[in-house]
N, C-alpha and C. Protein backbone atom coordinates (compact mmCIF):
# COMPACT_ATOMS: atom_id res chain seq x y z
N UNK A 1 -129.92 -78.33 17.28
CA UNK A 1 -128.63 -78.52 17.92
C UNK A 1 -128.45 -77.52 19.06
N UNK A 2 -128.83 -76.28 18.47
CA UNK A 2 -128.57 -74.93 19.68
C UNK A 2 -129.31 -75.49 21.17
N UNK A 3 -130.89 -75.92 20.92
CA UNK A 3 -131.69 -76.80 21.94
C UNK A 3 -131.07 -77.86 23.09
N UNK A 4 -130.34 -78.22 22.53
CA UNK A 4 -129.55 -79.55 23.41
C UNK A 4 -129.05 -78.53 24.64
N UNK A 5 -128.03 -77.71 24.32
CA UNK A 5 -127.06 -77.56 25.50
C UNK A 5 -127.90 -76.19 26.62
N UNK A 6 -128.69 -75.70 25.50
CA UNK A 6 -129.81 -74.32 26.48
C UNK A 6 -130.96 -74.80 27.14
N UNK A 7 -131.28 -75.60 26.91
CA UNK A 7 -132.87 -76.11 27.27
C UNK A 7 -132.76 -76.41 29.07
N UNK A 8 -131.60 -77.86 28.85
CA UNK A 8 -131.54 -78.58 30.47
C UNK A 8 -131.30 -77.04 31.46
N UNK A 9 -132.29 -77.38 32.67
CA UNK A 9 -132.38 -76.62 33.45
C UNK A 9 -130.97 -76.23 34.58
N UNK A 10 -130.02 -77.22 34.59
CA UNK A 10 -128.89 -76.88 34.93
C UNK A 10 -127.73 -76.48 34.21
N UNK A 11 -128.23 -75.99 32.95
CA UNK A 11 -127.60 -75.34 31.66
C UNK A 11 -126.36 -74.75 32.29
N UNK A 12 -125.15 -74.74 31.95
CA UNK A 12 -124.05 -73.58 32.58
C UNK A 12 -123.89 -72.43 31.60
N UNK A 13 -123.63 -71.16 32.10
CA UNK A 13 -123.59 -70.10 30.95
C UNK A 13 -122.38 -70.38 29.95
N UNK A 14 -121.41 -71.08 30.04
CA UNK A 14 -121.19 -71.59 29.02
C UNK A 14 -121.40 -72.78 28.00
N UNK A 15 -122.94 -73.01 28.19
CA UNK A 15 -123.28 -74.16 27.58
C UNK A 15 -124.58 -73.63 26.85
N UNK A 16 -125.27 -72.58 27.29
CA UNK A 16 -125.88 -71.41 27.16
C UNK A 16 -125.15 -70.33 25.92
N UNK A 17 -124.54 -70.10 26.55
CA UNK A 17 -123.70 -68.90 25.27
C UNK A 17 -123.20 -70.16 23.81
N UNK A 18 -122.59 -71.15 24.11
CA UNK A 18 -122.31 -71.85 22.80
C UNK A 18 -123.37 -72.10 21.94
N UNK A 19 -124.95 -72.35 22.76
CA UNK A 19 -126.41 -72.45 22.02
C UNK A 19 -126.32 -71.11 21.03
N UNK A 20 -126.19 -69.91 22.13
CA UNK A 20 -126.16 -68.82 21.04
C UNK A 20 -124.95 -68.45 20.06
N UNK A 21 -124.02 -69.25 20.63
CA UNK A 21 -123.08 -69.13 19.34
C UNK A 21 -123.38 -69.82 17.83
N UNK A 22 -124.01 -71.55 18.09
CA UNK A 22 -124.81 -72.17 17.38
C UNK A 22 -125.76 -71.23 16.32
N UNK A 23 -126.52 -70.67 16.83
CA UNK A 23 -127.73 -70.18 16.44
C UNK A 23 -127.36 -68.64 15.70
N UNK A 24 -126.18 -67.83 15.91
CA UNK A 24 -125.76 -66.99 15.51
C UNK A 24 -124.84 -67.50 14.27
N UNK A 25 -124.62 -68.59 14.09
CA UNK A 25 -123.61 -68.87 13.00
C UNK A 25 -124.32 -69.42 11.66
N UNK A 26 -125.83 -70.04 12.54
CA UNK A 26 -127.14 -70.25 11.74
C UNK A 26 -127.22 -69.25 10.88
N UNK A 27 -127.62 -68.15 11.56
CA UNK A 27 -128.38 -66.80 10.99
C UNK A 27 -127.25 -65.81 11.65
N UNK A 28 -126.51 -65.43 10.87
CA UNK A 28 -125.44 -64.78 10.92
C UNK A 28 -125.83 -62.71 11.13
N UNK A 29 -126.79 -62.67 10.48
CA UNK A 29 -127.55 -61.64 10.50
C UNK A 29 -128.22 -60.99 11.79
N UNK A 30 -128.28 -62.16 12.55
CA UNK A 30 -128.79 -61.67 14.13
C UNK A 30 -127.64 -61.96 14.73
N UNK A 31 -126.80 -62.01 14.59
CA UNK A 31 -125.41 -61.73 15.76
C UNK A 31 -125.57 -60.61 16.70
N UNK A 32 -125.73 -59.48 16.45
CA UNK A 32 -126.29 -58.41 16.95
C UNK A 32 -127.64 -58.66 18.17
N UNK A 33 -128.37 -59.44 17.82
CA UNK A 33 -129.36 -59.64 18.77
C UNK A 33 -128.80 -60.66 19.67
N UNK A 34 -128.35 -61.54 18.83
CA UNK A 34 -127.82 -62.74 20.35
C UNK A 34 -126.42 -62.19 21.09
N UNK A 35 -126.07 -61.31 20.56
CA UNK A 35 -124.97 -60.39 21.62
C UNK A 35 -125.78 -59.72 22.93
N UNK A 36 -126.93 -59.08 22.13
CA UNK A 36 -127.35 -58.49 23.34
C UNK A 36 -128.37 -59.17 24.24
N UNK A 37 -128.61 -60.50 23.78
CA UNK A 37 -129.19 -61.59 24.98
C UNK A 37 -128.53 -61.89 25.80
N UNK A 38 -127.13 -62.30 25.13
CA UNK A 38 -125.82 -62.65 26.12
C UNK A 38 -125.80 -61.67 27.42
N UNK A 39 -125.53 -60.22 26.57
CA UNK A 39 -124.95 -59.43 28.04
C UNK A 39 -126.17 -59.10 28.71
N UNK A 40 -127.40 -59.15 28.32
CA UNK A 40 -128.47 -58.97 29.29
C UNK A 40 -128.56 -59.95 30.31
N UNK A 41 -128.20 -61.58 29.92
CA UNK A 41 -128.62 -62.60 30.58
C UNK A 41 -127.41 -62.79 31.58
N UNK A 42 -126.03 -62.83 30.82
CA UNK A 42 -125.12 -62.56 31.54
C UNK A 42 -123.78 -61.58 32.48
N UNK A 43 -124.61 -60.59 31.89
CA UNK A 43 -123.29 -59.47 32.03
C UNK A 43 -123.60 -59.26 33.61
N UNK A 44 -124.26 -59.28 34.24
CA UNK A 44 -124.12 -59.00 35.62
C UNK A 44 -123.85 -60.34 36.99
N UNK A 45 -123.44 -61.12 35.88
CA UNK A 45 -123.20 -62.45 36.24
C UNK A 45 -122.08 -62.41 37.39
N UNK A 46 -121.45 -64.01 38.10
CA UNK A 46 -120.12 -63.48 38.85
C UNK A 46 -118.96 -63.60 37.93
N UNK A 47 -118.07 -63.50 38.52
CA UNK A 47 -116.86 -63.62 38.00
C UNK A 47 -116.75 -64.65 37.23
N UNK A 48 -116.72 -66.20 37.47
CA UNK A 48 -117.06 -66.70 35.91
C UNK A 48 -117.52 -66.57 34.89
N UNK A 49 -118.75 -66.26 35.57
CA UNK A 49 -119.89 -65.84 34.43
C UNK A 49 -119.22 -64.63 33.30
N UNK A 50 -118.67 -64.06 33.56
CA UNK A 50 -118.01 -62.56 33.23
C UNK A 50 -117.15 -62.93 32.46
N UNK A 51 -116.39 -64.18 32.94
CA UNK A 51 -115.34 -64.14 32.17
C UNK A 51 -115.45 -65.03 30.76
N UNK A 52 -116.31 -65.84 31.19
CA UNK A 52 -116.94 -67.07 29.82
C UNK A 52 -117.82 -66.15 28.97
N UNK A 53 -118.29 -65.17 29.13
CA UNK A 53 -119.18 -64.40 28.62
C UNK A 53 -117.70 -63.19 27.68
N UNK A 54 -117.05 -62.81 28.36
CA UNK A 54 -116.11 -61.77 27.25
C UNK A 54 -115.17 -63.01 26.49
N UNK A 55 -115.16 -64.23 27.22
CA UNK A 55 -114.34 -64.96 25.93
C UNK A 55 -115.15 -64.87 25.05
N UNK A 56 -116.75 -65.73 24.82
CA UNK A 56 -117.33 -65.69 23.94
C UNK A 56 -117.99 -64.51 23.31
N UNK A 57 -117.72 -63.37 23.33
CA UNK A 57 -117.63 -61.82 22.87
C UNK A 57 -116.86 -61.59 21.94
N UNK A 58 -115.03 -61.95 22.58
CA UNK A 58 -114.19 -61.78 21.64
C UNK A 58 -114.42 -63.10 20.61
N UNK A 59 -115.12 -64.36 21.04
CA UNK A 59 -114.84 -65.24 19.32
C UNK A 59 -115.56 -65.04 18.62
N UNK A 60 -116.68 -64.13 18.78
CA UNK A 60 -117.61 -63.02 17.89
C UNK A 60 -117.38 -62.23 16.99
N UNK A 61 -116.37 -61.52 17.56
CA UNK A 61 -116.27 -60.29 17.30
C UNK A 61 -116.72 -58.80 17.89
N UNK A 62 -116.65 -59.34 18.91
CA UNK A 62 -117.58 -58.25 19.74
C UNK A 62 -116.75 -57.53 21.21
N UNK A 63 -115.44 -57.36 20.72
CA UNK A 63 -114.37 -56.94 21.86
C UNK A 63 -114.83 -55.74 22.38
N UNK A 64 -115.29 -54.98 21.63
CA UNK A 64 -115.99 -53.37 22.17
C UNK A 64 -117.13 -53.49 23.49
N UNK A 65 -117.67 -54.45 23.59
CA UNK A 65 -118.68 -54.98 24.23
C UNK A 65 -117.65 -55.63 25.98
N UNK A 66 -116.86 -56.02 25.54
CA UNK A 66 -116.15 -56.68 26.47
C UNK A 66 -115.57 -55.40 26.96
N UNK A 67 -114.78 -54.85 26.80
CA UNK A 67 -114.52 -53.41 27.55
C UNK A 67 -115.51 -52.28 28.15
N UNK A 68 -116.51 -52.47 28.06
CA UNK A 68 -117.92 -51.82 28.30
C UNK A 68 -118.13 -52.61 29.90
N UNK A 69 -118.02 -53.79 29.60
CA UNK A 69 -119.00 -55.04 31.11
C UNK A 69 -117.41 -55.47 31.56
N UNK A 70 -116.45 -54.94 31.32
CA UNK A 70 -114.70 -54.70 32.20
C UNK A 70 -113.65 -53.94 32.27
N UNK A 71 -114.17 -53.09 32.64
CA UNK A 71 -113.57 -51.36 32.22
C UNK A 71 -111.81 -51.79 33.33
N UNK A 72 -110.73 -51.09 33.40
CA UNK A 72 -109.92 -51.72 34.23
C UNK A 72 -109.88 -52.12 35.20
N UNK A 73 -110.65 -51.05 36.11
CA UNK A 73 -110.76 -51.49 37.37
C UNK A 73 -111.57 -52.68 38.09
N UNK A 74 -112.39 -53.42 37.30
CA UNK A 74 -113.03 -54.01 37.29
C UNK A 74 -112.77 -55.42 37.33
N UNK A 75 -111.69 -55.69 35.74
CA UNK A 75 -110.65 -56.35 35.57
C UNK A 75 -109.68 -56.90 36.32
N UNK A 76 -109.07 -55.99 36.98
CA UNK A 76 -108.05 -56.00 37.64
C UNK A 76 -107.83 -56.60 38.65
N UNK A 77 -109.41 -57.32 39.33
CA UNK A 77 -109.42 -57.73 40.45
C UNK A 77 -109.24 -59.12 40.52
N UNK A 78 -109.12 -60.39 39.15
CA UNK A 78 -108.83 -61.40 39.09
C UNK A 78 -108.06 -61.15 37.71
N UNK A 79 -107.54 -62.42 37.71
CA UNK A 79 -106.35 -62.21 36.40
C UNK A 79 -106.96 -63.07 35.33
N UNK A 80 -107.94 -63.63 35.08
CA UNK A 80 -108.75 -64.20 33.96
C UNK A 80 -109.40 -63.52 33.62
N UNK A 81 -109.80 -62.57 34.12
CA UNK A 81 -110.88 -61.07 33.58
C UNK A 81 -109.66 -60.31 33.41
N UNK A 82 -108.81 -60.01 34.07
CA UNK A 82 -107.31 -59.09 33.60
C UNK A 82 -107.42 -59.80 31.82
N UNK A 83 -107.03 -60.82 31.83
CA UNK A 83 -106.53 -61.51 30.53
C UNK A 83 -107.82 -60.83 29.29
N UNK A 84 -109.07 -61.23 29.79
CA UNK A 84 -110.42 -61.01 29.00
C UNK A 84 -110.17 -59.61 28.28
N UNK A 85 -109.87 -58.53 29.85
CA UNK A 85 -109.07 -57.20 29.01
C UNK A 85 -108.53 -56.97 28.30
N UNK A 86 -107.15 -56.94 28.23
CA UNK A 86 -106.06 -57.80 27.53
C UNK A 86 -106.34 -57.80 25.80
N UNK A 87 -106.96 -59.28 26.09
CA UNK A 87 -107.36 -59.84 24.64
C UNK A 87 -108.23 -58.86 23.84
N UNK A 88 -108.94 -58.54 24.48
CA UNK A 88 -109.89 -56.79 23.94
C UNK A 88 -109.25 -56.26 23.32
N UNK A 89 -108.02 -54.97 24.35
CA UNK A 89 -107.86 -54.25 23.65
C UNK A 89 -106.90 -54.87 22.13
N UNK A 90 -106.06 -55.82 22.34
CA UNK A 90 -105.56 -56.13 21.34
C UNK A 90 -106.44 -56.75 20.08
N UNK A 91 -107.69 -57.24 20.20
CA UNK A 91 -108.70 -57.13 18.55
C UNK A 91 -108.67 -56.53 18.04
N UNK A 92 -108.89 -55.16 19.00
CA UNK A 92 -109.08 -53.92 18.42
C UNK A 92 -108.16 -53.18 17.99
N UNK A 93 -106.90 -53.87 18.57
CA UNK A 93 -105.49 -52.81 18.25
C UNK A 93 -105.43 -51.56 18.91
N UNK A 94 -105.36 -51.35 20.23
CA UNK A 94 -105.14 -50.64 20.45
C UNK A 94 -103.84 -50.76 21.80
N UNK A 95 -103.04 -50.66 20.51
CA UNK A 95 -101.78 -51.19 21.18
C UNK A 95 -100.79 -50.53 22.17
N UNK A 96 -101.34 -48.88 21.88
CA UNK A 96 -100.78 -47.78 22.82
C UNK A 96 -100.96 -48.26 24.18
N UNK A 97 -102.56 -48.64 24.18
CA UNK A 97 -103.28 -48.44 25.39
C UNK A 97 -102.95 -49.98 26.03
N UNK A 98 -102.86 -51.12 25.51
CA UNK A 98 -102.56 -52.30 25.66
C UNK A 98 -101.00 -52.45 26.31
N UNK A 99 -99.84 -51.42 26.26
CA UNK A 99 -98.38 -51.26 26.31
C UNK A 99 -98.99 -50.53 27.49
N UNK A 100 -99.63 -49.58 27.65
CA UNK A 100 -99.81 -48.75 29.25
C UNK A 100 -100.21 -49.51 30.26
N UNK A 101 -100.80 -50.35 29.95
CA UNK A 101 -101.61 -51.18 31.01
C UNK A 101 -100.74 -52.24 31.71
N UNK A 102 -100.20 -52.71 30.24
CA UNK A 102 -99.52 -54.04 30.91
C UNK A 102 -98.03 -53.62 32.09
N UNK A 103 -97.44 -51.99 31.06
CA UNK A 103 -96.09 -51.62 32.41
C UNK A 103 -96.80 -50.89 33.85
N UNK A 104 -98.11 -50.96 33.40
CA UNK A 104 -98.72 -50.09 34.87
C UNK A 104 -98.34 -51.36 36.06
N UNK A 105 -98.91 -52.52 35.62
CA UNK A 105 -98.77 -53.56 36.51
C UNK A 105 -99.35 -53.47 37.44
N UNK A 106 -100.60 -52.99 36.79
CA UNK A 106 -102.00 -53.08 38.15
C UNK A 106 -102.12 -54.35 38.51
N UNK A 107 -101.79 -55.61 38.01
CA UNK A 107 -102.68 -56.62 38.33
C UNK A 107 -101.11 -57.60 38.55
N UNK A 108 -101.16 -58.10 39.26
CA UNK A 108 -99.92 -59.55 39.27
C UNK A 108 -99.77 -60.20 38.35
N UNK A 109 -99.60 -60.18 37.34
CA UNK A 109 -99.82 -60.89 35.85
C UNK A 109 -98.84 -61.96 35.78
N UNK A 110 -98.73 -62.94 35.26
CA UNK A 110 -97.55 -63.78 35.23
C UNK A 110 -96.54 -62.96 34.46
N UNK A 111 -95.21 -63.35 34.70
CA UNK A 111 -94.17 -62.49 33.71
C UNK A 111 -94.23 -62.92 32.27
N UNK A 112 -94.50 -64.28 32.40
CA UNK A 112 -94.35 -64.60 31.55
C UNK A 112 -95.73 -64.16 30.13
N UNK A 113 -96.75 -64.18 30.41
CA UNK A 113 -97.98 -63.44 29.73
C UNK A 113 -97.46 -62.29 29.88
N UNK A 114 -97.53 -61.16 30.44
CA UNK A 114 -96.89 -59.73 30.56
C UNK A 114 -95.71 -59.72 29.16
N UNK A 115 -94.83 -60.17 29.40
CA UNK A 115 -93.29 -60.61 28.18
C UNK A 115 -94.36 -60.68 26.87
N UNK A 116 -94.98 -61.57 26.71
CA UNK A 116 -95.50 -62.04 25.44
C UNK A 116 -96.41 -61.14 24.50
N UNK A 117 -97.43 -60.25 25.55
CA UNK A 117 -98.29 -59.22 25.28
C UNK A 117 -97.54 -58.17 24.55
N UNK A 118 -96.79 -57.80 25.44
CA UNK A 118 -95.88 -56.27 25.28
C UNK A 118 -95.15 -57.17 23.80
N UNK A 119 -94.59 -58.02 23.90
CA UNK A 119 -93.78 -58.35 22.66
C UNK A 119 -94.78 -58.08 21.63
N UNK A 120 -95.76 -58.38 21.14
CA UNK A 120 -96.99 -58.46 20.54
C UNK A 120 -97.26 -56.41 19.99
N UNK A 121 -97.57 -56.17 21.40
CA UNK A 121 -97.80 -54.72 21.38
C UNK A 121 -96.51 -54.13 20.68
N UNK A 122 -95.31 -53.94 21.14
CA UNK A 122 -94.18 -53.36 20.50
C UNK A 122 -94.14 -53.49 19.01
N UNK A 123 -94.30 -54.87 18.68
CA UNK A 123 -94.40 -55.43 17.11
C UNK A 123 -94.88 -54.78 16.47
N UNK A 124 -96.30 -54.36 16.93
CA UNK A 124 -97.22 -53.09 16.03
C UNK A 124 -96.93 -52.16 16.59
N UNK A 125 -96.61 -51.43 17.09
CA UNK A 125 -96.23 -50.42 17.35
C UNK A 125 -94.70 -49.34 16.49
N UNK A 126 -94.50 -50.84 15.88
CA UNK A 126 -92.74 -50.73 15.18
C UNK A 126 -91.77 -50.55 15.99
N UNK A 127 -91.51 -51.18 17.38
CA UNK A 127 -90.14 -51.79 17.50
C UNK A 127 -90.08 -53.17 17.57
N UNK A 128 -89.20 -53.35 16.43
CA UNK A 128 -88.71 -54.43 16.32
C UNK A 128 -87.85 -55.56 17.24
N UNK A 129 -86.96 -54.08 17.67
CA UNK A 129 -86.49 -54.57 19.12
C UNK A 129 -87.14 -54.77 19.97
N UNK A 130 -87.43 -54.10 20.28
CA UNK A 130 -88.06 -53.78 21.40
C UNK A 130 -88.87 -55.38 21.98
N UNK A 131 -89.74 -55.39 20.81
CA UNK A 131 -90.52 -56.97 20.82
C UNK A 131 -89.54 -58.10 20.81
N UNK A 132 -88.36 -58.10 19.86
CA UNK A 132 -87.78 -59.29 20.13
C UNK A 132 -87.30 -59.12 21.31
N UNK A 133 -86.90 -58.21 22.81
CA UNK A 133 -86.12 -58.27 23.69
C UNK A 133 -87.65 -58.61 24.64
N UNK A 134 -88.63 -58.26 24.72
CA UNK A 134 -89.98 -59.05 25.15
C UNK A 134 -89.56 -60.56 25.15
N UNK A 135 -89.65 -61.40 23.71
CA UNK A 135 -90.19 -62.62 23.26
C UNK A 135 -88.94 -63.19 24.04
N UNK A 136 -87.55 -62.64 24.16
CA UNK A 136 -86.51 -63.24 24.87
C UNK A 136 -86.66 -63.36 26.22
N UNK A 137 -87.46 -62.44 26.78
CA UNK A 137 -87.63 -62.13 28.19
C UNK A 137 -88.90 -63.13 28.78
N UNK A 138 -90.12 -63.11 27.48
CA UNK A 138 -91.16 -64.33 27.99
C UNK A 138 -90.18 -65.91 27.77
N UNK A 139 -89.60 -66.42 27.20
CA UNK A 139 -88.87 -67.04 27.20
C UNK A 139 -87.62 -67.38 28.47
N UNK A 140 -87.14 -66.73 29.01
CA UNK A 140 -86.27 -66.76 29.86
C UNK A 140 -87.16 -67.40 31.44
N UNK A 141 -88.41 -66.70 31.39
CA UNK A 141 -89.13 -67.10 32.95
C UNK A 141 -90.29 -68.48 32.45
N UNK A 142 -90.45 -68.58 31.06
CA UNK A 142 -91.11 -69.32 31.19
C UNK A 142 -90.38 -71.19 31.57
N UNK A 143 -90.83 -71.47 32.55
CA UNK A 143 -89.81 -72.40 33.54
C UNK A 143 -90.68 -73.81 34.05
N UNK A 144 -91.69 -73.60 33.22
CA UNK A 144 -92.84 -75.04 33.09
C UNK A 144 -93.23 -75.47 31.35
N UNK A 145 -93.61 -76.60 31.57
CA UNK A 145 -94.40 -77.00 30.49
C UNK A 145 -95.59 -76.02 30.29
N UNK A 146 -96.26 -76.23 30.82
CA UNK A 146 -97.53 -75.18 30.71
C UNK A 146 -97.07 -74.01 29.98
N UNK A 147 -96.44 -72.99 30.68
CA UNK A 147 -96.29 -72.16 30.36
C UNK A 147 -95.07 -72.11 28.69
N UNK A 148 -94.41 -72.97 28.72
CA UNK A 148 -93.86 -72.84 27.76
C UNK A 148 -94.74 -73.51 26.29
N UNK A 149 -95.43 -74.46 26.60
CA UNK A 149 -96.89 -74.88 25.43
C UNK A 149 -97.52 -73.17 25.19
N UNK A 150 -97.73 -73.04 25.88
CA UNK A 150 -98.53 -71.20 26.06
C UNK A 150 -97.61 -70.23 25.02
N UNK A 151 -96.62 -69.77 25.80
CA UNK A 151 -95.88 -69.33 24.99
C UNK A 151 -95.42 -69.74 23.70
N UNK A 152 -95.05 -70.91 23.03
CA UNK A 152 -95.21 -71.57 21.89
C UNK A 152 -96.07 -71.28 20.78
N UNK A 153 -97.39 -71.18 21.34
CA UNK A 153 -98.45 -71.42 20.39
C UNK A 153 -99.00 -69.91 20.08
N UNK A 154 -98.58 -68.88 21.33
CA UNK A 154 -99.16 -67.36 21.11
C UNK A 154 -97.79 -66.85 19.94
N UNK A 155 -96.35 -67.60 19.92
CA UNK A 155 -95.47 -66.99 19.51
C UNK A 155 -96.08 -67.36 18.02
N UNK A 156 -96.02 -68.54 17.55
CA UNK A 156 -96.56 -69.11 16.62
C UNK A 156 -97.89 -68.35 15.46
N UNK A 157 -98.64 -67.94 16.25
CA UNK A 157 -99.78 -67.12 15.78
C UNK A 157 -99.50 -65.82 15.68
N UNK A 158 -98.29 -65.36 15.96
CA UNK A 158 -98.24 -63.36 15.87
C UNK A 158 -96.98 -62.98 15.02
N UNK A 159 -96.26 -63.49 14.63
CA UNK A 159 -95.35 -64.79 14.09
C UNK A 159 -94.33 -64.38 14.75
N UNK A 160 -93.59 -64.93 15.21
CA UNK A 160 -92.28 -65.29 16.47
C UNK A 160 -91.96 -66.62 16.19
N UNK A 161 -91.68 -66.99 15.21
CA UNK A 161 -91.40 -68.75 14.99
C UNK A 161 -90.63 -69.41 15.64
N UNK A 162 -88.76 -67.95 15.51
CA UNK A 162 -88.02 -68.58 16.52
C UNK A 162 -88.46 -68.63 17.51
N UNK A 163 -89.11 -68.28 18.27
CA UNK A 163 -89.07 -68.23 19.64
C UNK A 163 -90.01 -69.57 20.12
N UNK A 164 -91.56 -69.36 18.87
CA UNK A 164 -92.18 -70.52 19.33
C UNK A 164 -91.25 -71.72 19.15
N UNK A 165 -90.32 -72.16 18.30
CA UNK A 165 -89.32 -73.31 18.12
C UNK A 165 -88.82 -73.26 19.25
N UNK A 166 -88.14 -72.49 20.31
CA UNK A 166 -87.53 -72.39 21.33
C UNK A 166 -88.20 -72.86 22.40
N UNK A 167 -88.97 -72.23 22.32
CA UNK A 167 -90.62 -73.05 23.44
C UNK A 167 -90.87 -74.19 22.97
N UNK A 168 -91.34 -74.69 22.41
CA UNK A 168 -92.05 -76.01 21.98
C UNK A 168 -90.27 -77.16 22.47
N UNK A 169 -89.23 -76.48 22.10
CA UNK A 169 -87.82 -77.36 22.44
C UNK A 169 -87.50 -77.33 24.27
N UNK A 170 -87.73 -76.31 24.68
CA UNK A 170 -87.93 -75.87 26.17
C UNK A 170 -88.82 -77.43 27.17
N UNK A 171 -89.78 -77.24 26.47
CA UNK A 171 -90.65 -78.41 26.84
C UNK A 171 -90.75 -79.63 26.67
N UNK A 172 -89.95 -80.07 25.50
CA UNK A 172 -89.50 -80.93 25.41
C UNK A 172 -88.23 -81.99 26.56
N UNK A 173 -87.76 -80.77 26.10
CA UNK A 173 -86.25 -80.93 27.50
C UNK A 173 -86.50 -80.93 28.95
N UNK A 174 -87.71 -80.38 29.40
CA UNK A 174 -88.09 -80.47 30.53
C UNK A 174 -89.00 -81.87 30.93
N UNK A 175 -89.61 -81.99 29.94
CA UNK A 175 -90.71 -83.77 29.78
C UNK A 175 -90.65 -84.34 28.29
N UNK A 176 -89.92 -84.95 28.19
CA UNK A 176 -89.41 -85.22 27.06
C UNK A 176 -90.62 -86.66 26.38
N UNK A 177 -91.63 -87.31 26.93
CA UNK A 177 -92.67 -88.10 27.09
C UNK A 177 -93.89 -87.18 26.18
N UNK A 178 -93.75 -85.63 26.46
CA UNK A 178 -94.74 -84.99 26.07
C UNK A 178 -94.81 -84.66 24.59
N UNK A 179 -95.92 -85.35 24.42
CA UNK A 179 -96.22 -85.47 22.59
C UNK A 179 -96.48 -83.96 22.27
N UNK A 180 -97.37 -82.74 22.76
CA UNK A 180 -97.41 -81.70 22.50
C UNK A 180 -96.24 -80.65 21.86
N UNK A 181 -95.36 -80.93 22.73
CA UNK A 181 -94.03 -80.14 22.12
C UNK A 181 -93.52 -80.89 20.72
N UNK A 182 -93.34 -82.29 20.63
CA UNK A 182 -92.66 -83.07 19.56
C UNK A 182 -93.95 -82.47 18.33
N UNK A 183 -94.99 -82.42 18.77
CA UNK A 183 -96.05 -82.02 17.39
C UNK A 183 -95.83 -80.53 16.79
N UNK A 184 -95.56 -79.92 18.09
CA UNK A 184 -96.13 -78.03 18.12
C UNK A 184 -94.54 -77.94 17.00
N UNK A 185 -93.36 -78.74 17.46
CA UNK A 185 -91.88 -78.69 16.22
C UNK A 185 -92.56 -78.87 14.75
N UNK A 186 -92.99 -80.18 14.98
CA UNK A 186 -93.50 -80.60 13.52
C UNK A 186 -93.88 -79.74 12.53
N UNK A 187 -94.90 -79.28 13.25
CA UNK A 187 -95.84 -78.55 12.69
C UNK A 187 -95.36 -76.94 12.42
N UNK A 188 -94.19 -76.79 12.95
CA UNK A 188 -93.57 -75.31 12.60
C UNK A 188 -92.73 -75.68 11.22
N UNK A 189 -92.12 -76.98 11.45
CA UNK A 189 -91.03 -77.19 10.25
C UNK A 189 -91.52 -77.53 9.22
N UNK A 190 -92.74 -78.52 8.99
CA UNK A 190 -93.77 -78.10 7.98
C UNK A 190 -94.17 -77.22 7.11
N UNK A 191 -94.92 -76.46 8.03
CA UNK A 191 -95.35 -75.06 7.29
C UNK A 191 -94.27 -74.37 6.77
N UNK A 192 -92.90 -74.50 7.50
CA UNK A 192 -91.58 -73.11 6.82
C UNK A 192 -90.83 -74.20 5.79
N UNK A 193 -91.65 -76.02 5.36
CA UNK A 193 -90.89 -76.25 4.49
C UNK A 193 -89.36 -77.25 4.42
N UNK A 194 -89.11 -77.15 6.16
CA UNK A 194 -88.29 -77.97 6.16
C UNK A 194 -88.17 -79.09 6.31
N UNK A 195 -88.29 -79.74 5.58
CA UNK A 195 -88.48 -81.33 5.55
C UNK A 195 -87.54 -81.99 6.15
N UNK A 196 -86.48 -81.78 6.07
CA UNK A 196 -85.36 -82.39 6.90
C UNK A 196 -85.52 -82.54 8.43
N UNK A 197 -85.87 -80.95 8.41
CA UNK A 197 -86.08 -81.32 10.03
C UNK A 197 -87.06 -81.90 10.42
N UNK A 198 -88.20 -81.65 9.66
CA UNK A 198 -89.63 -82.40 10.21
C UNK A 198 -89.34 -84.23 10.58
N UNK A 199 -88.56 -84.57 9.59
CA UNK A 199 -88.39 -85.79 9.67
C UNK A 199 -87.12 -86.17 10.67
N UNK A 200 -86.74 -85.49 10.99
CA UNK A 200 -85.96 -85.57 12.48
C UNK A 200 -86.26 -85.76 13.42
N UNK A 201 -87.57 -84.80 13.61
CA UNK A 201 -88.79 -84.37 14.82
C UNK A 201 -89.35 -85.71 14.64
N UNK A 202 -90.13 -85.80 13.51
CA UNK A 202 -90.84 -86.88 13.69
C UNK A 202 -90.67 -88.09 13.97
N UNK A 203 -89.03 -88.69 13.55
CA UNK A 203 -88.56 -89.74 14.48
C UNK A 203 -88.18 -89.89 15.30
N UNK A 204 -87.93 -88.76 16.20
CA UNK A 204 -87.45 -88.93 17.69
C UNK A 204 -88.33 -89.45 18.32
């Protein structure tokens, strides 16, 4: 299976790295070696390359590695390698350093990612406030579908329920056609149990 997507000679490094994701999930034991094929083959890659290469780092487990081949300054110079950063230091938790970065505002970040991070960071950090006045604030600019699906699904996973409910309803109201938001409800009122509402959602 790993063969299929590495072999063809117009292979893309992300069709390349999923072979070695394949083959590392095989033999779980050489993760370690197909990490360091990756950054040999790719780490001096361009800017795509860089950046498909620290996603597939962090779904490893291998965020330490990603801060090594995108130290800030490095980062800083596109905002999908900004993000690659980002996602690093927060595996690792290092949430001090993750809260410095994002109010430095080296990089043009959307407000709305910036809001969501720091909400995230504050959370562990223990303010409570602090994060919910974030999750209100990524909420307030987020002013698209896109971005409010985004926000939804990061609130969802760090747990911010209200807020992801607020997003996923945001988007709704803005394209009301869009099945994503009517599901992303569902699927919150579900899991917390509320049947009533699910079946509200689900017949609209």
């Amino acid at each position: 299976v790993a063969n299929a997507p590495e072999n063809p000679p117009d292979a893309s490094p992300f069709h390349q790295l999923l072979a070695l994701e394949v083959r590392a999930r095989q033999d779980p034991v050489l993760l370690d070696e197909y990490v360091s094929q990756a950054v040999e083959r790719f780490g001096s890659g361009d800017d795509e390359t860089l950046a498909a290469l620290a996603s597939w780092l962090n779904s490893v487990g291998r965020a330490g590695k990603i801060l090594q081949l995108l130290p800030l300054d490095r980062a800083s110079q596109r905002q999908d390698l900004y993000l690659r950063h980002i996602d690093a230091l927060a595996a690792l938790e290092r949430w001090d350093e993750l809260k410095e970065v994002l109010l430095r505002e080296r990089f043009p970040l959307d407000p709305v990612f910036q809001r969501m991070y720091l909400a995230v960071a504050k959370a562990h950090l223990g303010s409570a406030t602090g994060a919910t006045n974030e999750w209100q604030r990524a909420l307030e600019v987020a002013n698209t579908t896109e971005k409010l699906l985004t926000l939804a699904k990061y609130a969802e996973q760090n747990p911010a329920k209200d807020i992801a409910d607020a997003a996923f309803d945001g988007d709704i109201k803005i394209e009301s056609t869009n099945h994503e938001g009517y599901a992303g409800r569902l699927s919150l009122y579900l899991a917390a149990g509320a049947r009533a509402a699910a079946q509200t959602v689900a017949h609209a």
